[in-house]
Each structure stands twice: as C-alpha cells, then as structure tokens.
Protein backbone atom coordinates (compact mmCIF):
# COMPACT_ATOMS: atom_id res chain seq x y z
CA UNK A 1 0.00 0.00 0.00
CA UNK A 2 1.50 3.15 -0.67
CA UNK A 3 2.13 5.93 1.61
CA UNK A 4 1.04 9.45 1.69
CA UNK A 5 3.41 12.33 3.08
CA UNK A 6 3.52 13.09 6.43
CA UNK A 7 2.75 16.38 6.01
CA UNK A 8 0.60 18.22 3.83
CA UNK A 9 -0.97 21.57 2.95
CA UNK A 10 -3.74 22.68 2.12
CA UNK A 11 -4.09 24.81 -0.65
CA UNK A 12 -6.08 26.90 -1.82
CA UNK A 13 -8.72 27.10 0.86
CA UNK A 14 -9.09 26.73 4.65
CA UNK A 15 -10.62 23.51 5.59
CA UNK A 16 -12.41 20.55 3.85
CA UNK A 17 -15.65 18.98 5.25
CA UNK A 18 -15.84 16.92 7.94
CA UNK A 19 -16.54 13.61 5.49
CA UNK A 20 -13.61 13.78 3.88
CA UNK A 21 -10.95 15.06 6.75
CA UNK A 22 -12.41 11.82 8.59
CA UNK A 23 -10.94 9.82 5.92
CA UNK A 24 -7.59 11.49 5.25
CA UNK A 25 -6.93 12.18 8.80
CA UNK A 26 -5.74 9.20 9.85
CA UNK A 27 -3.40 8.60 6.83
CA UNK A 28 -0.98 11.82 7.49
CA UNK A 29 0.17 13.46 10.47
CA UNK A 30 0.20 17.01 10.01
CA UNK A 31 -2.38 18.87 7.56
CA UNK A 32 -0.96 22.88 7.21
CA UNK A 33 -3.66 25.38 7.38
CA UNK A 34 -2.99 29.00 6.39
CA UNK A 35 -5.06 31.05 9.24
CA UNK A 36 -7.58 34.01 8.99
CA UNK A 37 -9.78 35.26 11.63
CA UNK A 38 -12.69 32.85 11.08
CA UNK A 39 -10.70 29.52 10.46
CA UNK A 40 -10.46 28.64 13.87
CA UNK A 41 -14.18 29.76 14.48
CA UNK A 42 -14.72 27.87 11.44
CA UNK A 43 -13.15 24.32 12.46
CA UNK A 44 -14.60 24.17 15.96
CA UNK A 45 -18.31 24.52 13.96
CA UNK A 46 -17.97 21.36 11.46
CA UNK A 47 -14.94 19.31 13.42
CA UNK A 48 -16.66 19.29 16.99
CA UNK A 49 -18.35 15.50 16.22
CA UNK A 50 -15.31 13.76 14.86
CA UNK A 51 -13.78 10.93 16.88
CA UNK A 52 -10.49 12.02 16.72
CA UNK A 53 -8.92 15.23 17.76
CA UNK A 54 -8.59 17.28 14.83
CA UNK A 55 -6.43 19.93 16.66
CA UNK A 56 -3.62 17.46 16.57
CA UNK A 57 -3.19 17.18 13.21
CA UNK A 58 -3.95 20.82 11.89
CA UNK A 59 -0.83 23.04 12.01
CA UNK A 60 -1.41 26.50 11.26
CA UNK A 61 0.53 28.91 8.83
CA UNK A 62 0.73 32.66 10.10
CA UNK A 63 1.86 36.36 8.31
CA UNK A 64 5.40 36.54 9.51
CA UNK A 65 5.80 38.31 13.15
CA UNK A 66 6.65 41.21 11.52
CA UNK A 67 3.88 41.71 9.37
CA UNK A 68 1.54 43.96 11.49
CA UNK A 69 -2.27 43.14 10.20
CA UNK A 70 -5.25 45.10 11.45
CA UNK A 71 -7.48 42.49 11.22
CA UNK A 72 -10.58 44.39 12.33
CA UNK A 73 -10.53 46.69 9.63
CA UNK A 74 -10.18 43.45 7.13
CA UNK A 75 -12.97 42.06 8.95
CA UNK A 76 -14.77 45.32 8.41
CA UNK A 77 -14.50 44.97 4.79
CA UNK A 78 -14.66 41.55 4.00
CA UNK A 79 -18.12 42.70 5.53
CA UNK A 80 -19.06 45.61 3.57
CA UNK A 81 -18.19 44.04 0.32
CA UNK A 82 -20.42 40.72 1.06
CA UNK A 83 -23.33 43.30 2.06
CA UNK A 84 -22.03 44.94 -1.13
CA UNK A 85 -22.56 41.99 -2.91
CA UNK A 86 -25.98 41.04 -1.77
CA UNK A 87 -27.25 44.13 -3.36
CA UNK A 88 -26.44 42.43 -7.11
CA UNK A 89 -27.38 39.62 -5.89
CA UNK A 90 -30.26 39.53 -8.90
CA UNK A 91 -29.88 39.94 -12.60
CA UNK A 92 -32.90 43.07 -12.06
CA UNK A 93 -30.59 44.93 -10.06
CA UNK A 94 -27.37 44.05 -11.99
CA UNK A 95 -28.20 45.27 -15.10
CA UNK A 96 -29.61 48.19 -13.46
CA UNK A 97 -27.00 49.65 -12.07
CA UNK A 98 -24.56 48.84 -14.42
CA UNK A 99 -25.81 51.33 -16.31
CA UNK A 100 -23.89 53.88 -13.90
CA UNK A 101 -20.95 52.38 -14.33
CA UNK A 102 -18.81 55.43 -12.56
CA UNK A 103 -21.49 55.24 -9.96
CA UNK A 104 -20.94 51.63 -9.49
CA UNK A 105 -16.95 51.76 -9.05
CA UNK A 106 -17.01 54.67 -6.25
CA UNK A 107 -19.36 52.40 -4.46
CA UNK A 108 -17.37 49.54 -4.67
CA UNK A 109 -14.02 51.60 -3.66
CA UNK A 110 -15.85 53.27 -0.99
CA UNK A 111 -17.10 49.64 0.86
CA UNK A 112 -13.88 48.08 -0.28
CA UNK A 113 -11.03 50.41 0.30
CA UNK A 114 -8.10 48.18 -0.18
CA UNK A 115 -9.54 47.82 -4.07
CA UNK A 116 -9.43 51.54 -4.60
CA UNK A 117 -7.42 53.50 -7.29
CA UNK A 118 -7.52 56.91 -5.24
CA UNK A 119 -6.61 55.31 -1.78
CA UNK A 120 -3.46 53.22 -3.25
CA UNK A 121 -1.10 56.19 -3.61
CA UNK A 122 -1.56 56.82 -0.19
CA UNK A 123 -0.86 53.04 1.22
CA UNK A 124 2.71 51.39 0.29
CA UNK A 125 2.56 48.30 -2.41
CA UNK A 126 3.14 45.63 0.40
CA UNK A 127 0.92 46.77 2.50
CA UNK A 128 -1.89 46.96 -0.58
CA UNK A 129 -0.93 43.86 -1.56
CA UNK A 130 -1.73 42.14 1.96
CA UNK A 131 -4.79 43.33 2.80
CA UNK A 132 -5.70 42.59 -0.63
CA UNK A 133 -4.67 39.04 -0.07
CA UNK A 134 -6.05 38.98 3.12
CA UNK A 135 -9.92 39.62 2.15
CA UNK A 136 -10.13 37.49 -0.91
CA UNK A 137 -9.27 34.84 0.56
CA UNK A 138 -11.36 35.71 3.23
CA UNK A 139 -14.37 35.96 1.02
CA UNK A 140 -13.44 32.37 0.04
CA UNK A 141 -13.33 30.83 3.56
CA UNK A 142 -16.90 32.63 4.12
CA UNK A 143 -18.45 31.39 0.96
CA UNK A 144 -16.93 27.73 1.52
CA UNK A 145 -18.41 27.89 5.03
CA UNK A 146 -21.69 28.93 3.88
CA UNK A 147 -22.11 26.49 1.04
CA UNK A 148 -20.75 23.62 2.99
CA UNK A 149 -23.57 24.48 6.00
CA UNK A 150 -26.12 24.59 2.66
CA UNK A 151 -25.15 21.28 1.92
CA UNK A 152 -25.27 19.87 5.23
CA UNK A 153 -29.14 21.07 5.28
CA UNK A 154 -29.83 19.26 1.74
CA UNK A 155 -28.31 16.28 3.32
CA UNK A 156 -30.78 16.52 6.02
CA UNK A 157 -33.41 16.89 3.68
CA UNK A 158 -32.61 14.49 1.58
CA UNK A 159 -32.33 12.07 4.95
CA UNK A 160 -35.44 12.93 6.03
CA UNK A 161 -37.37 12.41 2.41
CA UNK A 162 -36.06 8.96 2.57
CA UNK A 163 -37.29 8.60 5.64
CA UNK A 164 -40.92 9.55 5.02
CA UNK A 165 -41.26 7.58 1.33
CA UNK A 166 -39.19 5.22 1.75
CA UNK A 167 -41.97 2.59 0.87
CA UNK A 168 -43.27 4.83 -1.58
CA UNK A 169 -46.95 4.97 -0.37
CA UNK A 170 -48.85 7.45 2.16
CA UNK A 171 -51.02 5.23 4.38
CA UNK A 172 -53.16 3.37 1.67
CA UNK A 173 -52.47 5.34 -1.24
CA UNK A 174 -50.42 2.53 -3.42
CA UNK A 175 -51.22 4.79 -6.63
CA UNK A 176 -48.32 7.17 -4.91
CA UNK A 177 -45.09 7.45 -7.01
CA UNK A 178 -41.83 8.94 -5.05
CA UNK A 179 -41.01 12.34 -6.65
CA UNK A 180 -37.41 11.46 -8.18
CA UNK A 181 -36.61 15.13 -9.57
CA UNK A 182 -35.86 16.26 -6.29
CA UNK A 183 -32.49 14.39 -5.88
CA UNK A 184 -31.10 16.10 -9.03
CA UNK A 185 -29.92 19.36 -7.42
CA UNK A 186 -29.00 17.73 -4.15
CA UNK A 187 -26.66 15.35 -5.99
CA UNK A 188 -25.12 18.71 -7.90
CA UNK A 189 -24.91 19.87 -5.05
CA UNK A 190 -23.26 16.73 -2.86
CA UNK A 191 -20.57 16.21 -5.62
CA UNK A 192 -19.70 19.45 -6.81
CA UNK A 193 -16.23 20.05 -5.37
CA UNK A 194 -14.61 22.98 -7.67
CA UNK A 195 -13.93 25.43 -5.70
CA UNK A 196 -15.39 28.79 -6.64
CA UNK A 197 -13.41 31.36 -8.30
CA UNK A 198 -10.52 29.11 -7.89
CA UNK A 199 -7.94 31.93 -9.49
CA UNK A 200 -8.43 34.57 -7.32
CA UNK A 201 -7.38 32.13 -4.65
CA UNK A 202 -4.45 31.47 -6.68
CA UNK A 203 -3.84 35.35 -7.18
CA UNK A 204 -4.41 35.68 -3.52
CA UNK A 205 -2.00 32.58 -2.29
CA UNK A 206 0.59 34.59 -5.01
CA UNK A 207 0.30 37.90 -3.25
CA UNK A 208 0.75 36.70 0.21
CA UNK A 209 2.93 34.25 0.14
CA UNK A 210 6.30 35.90 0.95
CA UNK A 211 4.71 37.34 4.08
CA UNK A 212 3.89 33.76 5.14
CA UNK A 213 5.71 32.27 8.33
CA UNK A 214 7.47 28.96 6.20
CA UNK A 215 9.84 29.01 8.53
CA UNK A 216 7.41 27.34 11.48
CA UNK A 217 5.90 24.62 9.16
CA UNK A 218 9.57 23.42 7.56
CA UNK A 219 10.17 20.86 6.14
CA UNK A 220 7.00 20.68 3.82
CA UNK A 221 7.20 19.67 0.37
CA UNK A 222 3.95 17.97 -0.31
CA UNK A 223 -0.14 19.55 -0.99
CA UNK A 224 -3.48 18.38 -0.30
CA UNK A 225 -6.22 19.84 -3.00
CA UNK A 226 -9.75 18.98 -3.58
CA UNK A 227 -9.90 20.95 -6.85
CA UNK A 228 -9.88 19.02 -10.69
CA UNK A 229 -9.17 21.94 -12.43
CA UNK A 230 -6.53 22.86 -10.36
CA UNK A 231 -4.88 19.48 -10.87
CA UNK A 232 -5.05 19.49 -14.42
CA UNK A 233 -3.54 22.80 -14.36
CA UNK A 234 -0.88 21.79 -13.12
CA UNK A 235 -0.29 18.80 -15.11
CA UNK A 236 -0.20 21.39 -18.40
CA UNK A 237 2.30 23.09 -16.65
CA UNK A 238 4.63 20.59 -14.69
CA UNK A 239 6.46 17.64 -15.37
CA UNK A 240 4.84 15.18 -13.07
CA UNK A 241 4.58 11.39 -12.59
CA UNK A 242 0.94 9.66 -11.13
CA UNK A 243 2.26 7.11 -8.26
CA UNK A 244 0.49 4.01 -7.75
CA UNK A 245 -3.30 4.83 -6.61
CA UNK A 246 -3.61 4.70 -2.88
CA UNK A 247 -7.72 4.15 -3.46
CA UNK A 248 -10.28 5.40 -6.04
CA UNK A 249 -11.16 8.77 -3.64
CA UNK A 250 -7.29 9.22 -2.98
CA UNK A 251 -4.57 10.17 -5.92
CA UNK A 252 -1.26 10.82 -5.33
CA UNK A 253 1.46 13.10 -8.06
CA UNK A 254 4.97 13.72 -7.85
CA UNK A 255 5.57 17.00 -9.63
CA UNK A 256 9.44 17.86 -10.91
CA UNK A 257 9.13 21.06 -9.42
CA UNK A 258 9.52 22.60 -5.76
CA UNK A 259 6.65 23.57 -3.85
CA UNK A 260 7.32 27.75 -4.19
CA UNK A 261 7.58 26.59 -7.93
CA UNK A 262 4.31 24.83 -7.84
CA UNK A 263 2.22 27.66 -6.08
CA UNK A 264 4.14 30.56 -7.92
CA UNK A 265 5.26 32.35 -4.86
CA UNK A 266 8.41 34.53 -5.54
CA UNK A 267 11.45 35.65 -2.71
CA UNK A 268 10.89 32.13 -0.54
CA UNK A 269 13.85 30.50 -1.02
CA UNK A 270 14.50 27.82 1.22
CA UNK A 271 17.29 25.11 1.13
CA UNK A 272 15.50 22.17 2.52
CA UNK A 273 12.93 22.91 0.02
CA UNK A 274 12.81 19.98 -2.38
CA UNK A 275 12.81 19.85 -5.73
CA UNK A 276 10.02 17.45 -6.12
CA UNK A 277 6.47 18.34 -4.72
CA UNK A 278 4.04 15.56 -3.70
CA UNK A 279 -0.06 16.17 -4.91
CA UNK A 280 -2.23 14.48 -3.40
CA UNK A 281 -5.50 14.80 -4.56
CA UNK A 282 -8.79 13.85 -2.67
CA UNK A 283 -11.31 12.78 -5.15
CA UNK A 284 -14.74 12.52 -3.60
C-alpha cells in the first residue's frame, strides 16, 4: 500500500468537510492550514463531532511576526463588500446599475477600500498587496463555510425524504409514485467540489505568500487539494509522474518542481525545500 506524506498543505482554501478530513486524517500526520480570523471559528463549527482530535493534526501557517495586520478593519471589509454583494445579488438589479458604471466603481471603492485606485497612492505596495490578499481569501473561507452548511441542510433533507417515502406509499395510497426530480440538485450539489473562483485564490495565495511564516511549518514539500481543475492545471504546466493509486477517492502526483515553484510564490527561497512536490489529490 503506498504511503502518503507526512505532512501536507492545504491549498487553496481553509478547511475541507468533515466527510472527507475523517478519511484522510488518519493517513498523514500534520495537515498545514494557512489562518484568517474565522478559520479557527470555522473548524470548531464542522470538526466538533469527529472521533479524533482534529487539533492534533492541523498546524497553522501565520503572516510573519513582523507583518503587522489590522485584522478588524479586514474584517470590516470583507463585511461591507459581502453586504455589497448582496445588493447584485439579482440579474434586475445588476443590469440596473450597471448602467452607472462610474457610480458603481465609487461604491465599490468606498465599501472596499483596499480595491481603490484613489486610496493606493496613499498606502505602500506591500501593504496593498496584503490586505488585498487577506480579504479574498477571506471571502473564500466565508463562501466555503456557507455552502458547505447549505449542503449539510440538503443532506438533512434528503435524509429525512427517505425517511418519510421510503416505501413509496402514504397510508393506503399505493397509486403514490416517489417524486425522483428532487435528488437532481441535491446530488449537484453533494458532488460538486470545484472550488469557486478558484484563481483569485491562486492570485491571492501569489500575493501573500512571501509574508507567510514557512519558517514554522519546515520541512514541507507535499499539498493536499480537492480541486480538478486545479490538478489538471498543473499537469499542463509541470512535469509530473501519477504514483500508484492509494484508493479510487485518494490520488497521489509527484511533480518535478519545488513547492514555491508549484504555487508561484516569488522571494521564498529555502534550502531544505525539495525539488520534487508531492499532490495528493482527494477525489470525492
């Protein structure tokens, strides 16, 4: 049987439902999570029924102790922008506005300062660049956590309608068929696993990656990903060989690359960094 890394991170998001860390769990020991306000929050939510302690395997990656973050005011903003958001949340209202399209862009720069032309000038390029960082992939732990408690509540339903037709008839009513269209969207919605807007979290994990603590997580050469796209992505650009497959839900890659390589992070230049990455992908 082959043997996964010891050690992996997870890349590009912040944690994985509680189904699938149950089976990977107990086949690495460390699984490197890169922390934002929420992801602790976050992980204490959808990890508190698991049967083993979750909290010894995750390892957190941090900004560098010199990178000063004030993570109210990105907290603030990830905020406005979602409210933001909400407001274009229909094609009515979308095509309305965008009609002002001036009008539009000062209200975006106004809820969503880091984004704005006329504030840049007056903030230096590292710091724009980590606060921008910072709230996208904020954004993306929200919008994981949110569709992931979604899905939980189809399962339920989906449970529950089982439950109540399972013999397909209401008390003596044998002329009663089981409505079948209903599982359609909860199976989209059970075994969609792309993550959404999958390159900004790139362009995010690009941005802040210098400013990332590597140091504390050393040595770590191998990734955990849940995304398809992202794996084939990197097959087009890498050199890579598939090893033998641990199980149909579990793949494992060796890429001919480092992992700074891999993720496209510049000015991290380490000399117990490999120059082979391990994949492995988690195909459920």
């Amino acid at each position: 049987m082959l043997n996964l890394p010891s050690k992996l991170l997870l890349y590009p998001q912040t944690f994985i439902p509680s189904e699938i860390a149950t089976k990977i769990s107990p086949l690495v020991l460390k699984i490197v999570v890169i922390k934002l306000p929420r992801t602790l929050e976050i992980m204490e939510t959808i990890y508190k029924d698991l049967s083993f302690s979750w909290k010894e395997v995750v390892t957190f990656l941090e900004l560098k102790k010199e990178i000063k973050v004030n993570w109210e005011k990105i907290e603030k903003e990830v905020k406005s922008i979602e409210e933001w958001g909400l407001n274009f949340r229909t094609p009515e209202n979308l095509k309305y506005f965008s009609q002002f399209k001036e009008t539009l862009e000062d209200s975006l720069e106004e809820v969503f300062p880091s984004f704005s032309r006329k504030r840049a000038k007056e903030k230096s390029d590292e710091e724009l660049k980590i606060k921008r960082a910072l709230i996208l992939l904020c954004l993306a732990e929200n919008l994981d956590f949110k569709l992931y408690e979604v899905e939980k509540s189809l399962r339920k339903m989906d449970k529950k309608y089982n439950q109540i037709f399972e013999e397909k008839i209401i008390g003596e009513d044998e002329t009663f068929e089981k409505i079948t269209n209903i599982k359609e969207p909860l199976q989209m919605s059970f075994y969609n696993r792309e993550l959404p807007n999958l390159n900004l979290r790139i362009f995010a994990w690009k941005l802040i990656g210098k400013y990332l603590d590597w140091d504390s997580v050393l040595p770590l050469n191998d990734i955990l990903i849940t995304d398809k796209n992202l794996l084939e992505e990197w097959k087009e650009k890498f050199s890579f060989e598939e090893e033998k497959v641990f199980n149909e839900e579990i793949k494992f890659y060796r890429f001919k690359t480092s992992i700074f390589e891999m993720l496209e992070i510049s000015e991290v230049n380490f000399s117990e960094s490999s120059s082979e990455t391990g994949v492995v992908f988690l195909n459920f």
